[in-house]
Structures are given as C-alpha cells and as structure tokens.
N, C-alpha and C. Protein backbone atom coordinates (compact mmCIF):
# COMPACT_ATOMS: atom_id res chain seq x y z
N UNK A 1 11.60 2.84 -2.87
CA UNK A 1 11.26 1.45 -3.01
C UNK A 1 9.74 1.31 -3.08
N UNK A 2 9.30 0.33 -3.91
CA UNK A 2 7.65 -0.16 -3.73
C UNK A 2 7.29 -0.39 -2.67
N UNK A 3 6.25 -0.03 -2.47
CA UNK A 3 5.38 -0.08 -0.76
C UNK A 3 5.18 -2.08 -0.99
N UNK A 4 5.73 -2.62 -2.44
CA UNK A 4 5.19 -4.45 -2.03
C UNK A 4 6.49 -4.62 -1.52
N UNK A 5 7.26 -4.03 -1.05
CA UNK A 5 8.67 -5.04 -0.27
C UNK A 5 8.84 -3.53 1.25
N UNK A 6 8.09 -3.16 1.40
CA UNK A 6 8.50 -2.10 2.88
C UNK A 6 7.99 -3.04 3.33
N UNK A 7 6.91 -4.41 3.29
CA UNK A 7 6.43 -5.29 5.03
C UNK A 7 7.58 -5.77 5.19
N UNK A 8 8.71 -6.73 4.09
CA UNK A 8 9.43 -7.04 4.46
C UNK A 8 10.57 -6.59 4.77
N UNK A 9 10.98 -4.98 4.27
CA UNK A 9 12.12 -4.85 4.83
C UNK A 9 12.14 -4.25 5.86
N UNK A 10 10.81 -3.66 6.56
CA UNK A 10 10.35 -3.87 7.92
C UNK A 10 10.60 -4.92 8.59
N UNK A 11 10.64 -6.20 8.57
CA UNK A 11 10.10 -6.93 9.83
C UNK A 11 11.75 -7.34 9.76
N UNK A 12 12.86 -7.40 8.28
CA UNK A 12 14.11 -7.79 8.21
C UNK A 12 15.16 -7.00 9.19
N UNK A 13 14.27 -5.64 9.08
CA UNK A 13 14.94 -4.42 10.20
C UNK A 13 14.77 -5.35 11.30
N UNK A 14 13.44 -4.96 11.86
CA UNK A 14 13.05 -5.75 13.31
C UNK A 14 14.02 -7.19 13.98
N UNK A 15 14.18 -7.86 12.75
CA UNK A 15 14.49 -9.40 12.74
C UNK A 15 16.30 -8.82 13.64
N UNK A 16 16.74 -8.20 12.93
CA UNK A 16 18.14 -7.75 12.38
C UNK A 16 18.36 -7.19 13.97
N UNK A 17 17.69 -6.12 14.18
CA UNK A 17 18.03 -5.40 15.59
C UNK A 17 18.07 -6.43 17.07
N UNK A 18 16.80 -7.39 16.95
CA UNK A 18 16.81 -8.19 17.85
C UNK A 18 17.21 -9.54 17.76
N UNK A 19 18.54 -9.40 17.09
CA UNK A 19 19.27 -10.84 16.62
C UNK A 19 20.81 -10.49 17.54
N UNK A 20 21.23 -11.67 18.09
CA UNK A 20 22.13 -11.76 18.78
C UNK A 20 23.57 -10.92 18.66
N UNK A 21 23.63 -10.99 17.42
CA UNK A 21 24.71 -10.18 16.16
C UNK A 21 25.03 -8.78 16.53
N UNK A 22 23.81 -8.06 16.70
CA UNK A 22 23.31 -6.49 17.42
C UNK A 22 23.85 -6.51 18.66
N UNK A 23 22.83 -7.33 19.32
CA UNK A 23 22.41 -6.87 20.80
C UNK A 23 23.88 -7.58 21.85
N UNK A 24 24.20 -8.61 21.21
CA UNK A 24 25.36 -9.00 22.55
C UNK A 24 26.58 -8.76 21.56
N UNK A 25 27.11 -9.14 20.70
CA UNK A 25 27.83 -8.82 19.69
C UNK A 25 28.45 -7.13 19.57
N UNK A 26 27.38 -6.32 19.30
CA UNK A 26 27.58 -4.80 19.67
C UNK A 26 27.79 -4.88 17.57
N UNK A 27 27.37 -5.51 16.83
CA UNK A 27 27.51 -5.21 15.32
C UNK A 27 26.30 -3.84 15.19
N UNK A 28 26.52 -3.43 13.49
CA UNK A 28 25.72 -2.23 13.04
C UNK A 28 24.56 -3.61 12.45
N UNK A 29 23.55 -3.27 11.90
CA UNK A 29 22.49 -4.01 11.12
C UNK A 29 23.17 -4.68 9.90
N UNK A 30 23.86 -3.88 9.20
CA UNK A 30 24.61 -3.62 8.18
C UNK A 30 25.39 -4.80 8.23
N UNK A 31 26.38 -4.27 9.26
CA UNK A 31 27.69 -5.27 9.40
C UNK A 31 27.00 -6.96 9.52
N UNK A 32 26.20 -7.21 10.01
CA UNK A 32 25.61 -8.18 10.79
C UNK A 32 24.93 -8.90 9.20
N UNK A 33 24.43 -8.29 8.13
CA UNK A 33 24.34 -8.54 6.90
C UNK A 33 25.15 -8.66 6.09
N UNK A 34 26.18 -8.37 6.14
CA UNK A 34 27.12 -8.46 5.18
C UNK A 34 28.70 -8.95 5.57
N UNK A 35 28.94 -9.38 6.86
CA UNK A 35 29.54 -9.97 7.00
C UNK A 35 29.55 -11.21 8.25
N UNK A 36 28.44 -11.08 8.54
CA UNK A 36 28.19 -11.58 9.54
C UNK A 36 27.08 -12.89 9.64
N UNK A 37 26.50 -13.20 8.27
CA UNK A 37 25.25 -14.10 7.93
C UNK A 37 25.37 -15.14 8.32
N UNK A 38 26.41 -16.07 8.53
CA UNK A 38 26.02 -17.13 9.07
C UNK A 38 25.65 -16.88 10.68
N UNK A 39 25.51 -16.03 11.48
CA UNK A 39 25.77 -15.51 12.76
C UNK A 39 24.10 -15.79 13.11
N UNK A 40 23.43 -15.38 11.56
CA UNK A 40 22.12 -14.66 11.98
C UNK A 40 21.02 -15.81 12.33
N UNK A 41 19.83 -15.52 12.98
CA UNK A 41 18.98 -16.77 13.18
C UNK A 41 18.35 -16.96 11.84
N UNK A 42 17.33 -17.92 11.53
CA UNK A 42 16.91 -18.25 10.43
C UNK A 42 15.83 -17.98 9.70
N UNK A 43 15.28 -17.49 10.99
CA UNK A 43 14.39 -16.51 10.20
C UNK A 43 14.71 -14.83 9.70
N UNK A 44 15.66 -14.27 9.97
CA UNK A 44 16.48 -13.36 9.54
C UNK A 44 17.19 -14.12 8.42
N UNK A 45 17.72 -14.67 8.33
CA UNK A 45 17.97 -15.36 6.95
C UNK A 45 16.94 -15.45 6.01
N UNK A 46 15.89 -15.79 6.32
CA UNK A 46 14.74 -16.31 5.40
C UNK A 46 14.12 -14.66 4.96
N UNK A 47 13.81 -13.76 5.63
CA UNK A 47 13.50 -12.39 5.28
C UNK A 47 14.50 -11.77 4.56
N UNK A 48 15.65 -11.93 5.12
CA UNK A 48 16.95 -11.51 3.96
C UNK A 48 16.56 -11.77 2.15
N UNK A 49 16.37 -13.12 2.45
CA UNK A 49 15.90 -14.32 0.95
C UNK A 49 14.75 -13.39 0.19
N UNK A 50 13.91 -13.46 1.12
CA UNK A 50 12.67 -12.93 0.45
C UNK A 50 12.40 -11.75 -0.11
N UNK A 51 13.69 -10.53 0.94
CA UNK A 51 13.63 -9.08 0.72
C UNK A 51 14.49 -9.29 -0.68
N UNK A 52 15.27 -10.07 -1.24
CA UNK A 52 16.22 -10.08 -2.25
C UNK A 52 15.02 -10.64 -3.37
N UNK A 53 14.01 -11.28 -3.14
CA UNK A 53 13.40 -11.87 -4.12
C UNK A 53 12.35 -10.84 -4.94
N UNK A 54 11.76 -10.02 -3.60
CA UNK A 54 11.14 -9.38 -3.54
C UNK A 54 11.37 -7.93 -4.92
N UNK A 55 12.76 -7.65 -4.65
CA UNK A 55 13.58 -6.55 -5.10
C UNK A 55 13.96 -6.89 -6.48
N UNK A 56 14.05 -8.33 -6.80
CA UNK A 56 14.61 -8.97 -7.96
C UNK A 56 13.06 -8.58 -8.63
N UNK A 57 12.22 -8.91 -8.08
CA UNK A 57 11.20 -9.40 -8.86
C UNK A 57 10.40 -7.72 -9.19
N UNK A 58 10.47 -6.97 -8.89
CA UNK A 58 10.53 -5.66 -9.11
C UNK A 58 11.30 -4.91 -10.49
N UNK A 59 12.36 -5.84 -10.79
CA UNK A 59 12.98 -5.22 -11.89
C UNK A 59 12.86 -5.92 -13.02
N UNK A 60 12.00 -7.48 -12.92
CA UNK A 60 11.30 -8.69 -13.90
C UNK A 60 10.42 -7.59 -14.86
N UNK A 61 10.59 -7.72 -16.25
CA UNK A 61 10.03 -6.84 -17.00
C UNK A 61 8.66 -8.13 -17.14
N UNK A 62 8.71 -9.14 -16.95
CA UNK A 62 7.83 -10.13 -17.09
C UNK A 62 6.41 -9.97 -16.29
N UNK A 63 7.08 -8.75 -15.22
CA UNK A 63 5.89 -8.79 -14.06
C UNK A 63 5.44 -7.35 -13.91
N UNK A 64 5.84 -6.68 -14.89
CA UNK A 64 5.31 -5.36 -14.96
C UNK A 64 4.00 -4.98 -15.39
N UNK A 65 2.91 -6.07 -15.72
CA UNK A 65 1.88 -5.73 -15.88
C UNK A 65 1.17 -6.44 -14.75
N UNK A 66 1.47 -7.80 -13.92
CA UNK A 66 0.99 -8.45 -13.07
C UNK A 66 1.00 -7.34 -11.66
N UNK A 67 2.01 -7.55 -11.67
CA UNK A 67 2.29 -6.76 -10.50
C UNK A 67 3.61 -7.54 -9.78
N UNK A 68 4.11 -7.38 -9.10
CA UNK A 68 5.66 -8.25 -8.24
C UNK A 68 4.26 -9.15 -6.78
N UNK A 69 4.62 -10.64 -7.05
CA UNK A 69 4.17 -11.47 -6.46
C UNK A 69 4.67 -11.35 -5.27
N UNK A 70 4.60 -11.31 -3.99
CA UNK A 70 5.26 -11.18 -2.79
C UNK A 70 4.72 -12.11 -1.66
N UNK A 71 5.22 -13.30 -1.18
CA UNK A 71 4.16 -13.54 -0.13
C UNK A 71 4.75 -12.77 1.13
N UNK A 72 3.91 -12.30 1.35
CA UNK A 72 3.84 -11.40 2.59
C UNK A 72 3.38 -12.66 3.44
N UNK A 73 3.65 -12.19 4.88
CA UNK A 73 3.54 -12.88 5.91
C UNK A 73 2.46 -11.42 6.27
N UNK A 74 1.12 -12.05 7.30
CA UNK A 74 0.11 -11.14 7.80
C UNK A 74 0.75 -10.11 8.42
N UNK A 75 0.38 -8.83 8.28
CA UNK A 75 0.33 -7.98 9.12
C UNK A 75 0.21 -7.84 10.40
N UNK A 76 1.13 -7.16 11.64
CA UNK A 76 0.67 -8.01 13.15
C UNK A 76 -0.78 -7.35 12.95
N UNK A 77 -1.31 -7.91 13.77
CA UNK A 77 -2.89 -7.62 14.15
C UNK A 77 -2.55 -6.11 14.91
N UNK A 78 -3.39 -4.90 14.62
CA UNK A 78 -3.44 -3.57 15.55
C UNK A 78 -4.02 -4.26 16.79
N UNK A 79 -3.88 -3.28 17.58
CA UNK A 79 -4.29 -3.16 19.29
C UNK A 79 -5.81 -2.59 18.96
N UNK A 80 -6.88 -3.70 19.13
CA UNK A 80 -8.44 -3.23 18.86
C UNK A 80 -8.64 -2.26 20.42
N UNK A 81 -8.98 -1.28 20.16
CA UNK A 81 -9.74 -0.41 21.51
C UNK A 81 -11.19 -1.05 22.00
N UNK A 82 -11.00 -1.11 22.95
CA UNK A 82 -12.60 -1.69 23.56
C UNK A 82 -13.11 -0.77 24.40
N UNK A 83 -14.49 -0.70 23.77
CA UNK A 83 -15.13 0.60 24.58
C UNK A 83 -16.22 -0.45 25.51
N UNK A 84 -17.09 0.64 26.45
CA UNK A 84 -17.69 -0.56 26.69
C UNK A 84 -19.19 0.86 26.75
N UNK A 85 -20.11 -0.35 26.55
CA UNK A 85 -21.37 0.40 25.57
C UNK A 85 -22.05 1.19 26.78
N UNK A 86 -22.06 2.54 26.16
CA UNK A 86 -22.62 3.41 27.17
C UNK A 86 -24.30 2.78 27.82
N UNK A 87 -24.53 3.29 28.70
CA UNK A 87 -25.85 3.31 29.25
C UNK A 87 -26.60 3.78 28.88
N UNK A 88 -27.81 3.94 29.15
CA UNK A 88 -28.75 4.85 29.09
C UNK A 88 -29.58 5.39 30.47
C-alpha cells in the first residue's frame, strides 16, 4: 500500500482495537468491520470512510500525476526530550 493511506490505516487499527466491539464484545478487528459497523463509534466509522476514500483515490487514473489528495489528520506530536543545559 502507499505510505499516503498507512496514517490512516494506522489510527483505523488503533480506533478498531480500542472500540467496544474488541475489548468487551471479545470480536477480531475484522469481524467488528465487516459485520459489526453499526456497533462501531464514529469516529471509527469516519476513518473506515476515509481509509476507503483514500484507497479509491489511489486507483483514480485522474490523480496519477497530482498525487492521491488525503486529508490526513496531524501526526500525534513525538515525546520532545528535555535536556537541561549543562554548566560550566
């Protein structure tokens, strides 16, 4: 797959594992997608949407010179290290 749809089918994983469907339910990710969608919260719905748009728009011969439009949602922010400034 294009590295422009791994943020989202990253965070759809994430969304998916810590959705009620999984965790009290006892479903696979899978199952919980494909038979289970109205179950899911809405923002797992909405990443579902986007990972499908995402994938569609990948095979648009229209966008093969643009590039596949994706709005990504930000990246979480990394964990900045804080040093603290030596002495002298």
């Amino acid at each position: 797959m294009s590295s422009s749809c791994s943020h989202l089918l990253s965070a759809l994983k994430e969304c998916l594992l810590q959705s009620d469907c999984v965790l009290k339910q006892g479903h696979l990710p899978s199952e919980c997608l494909r038979e289970h969608t109205n179950e899911l919260p809405e923002s797992c719905k909405a990443l579902r949407q986007a990972t499908f748009e995402c994938k569609r728009g990948m095979l648009d011969m229209r966008k093969r010179f643009r590039g596949n439009n994706v709005d990504l949602p930000p990246p979480p922010p990394k964990a900045q290290e804080q040093t603290a400034p030596a002495s002298a």
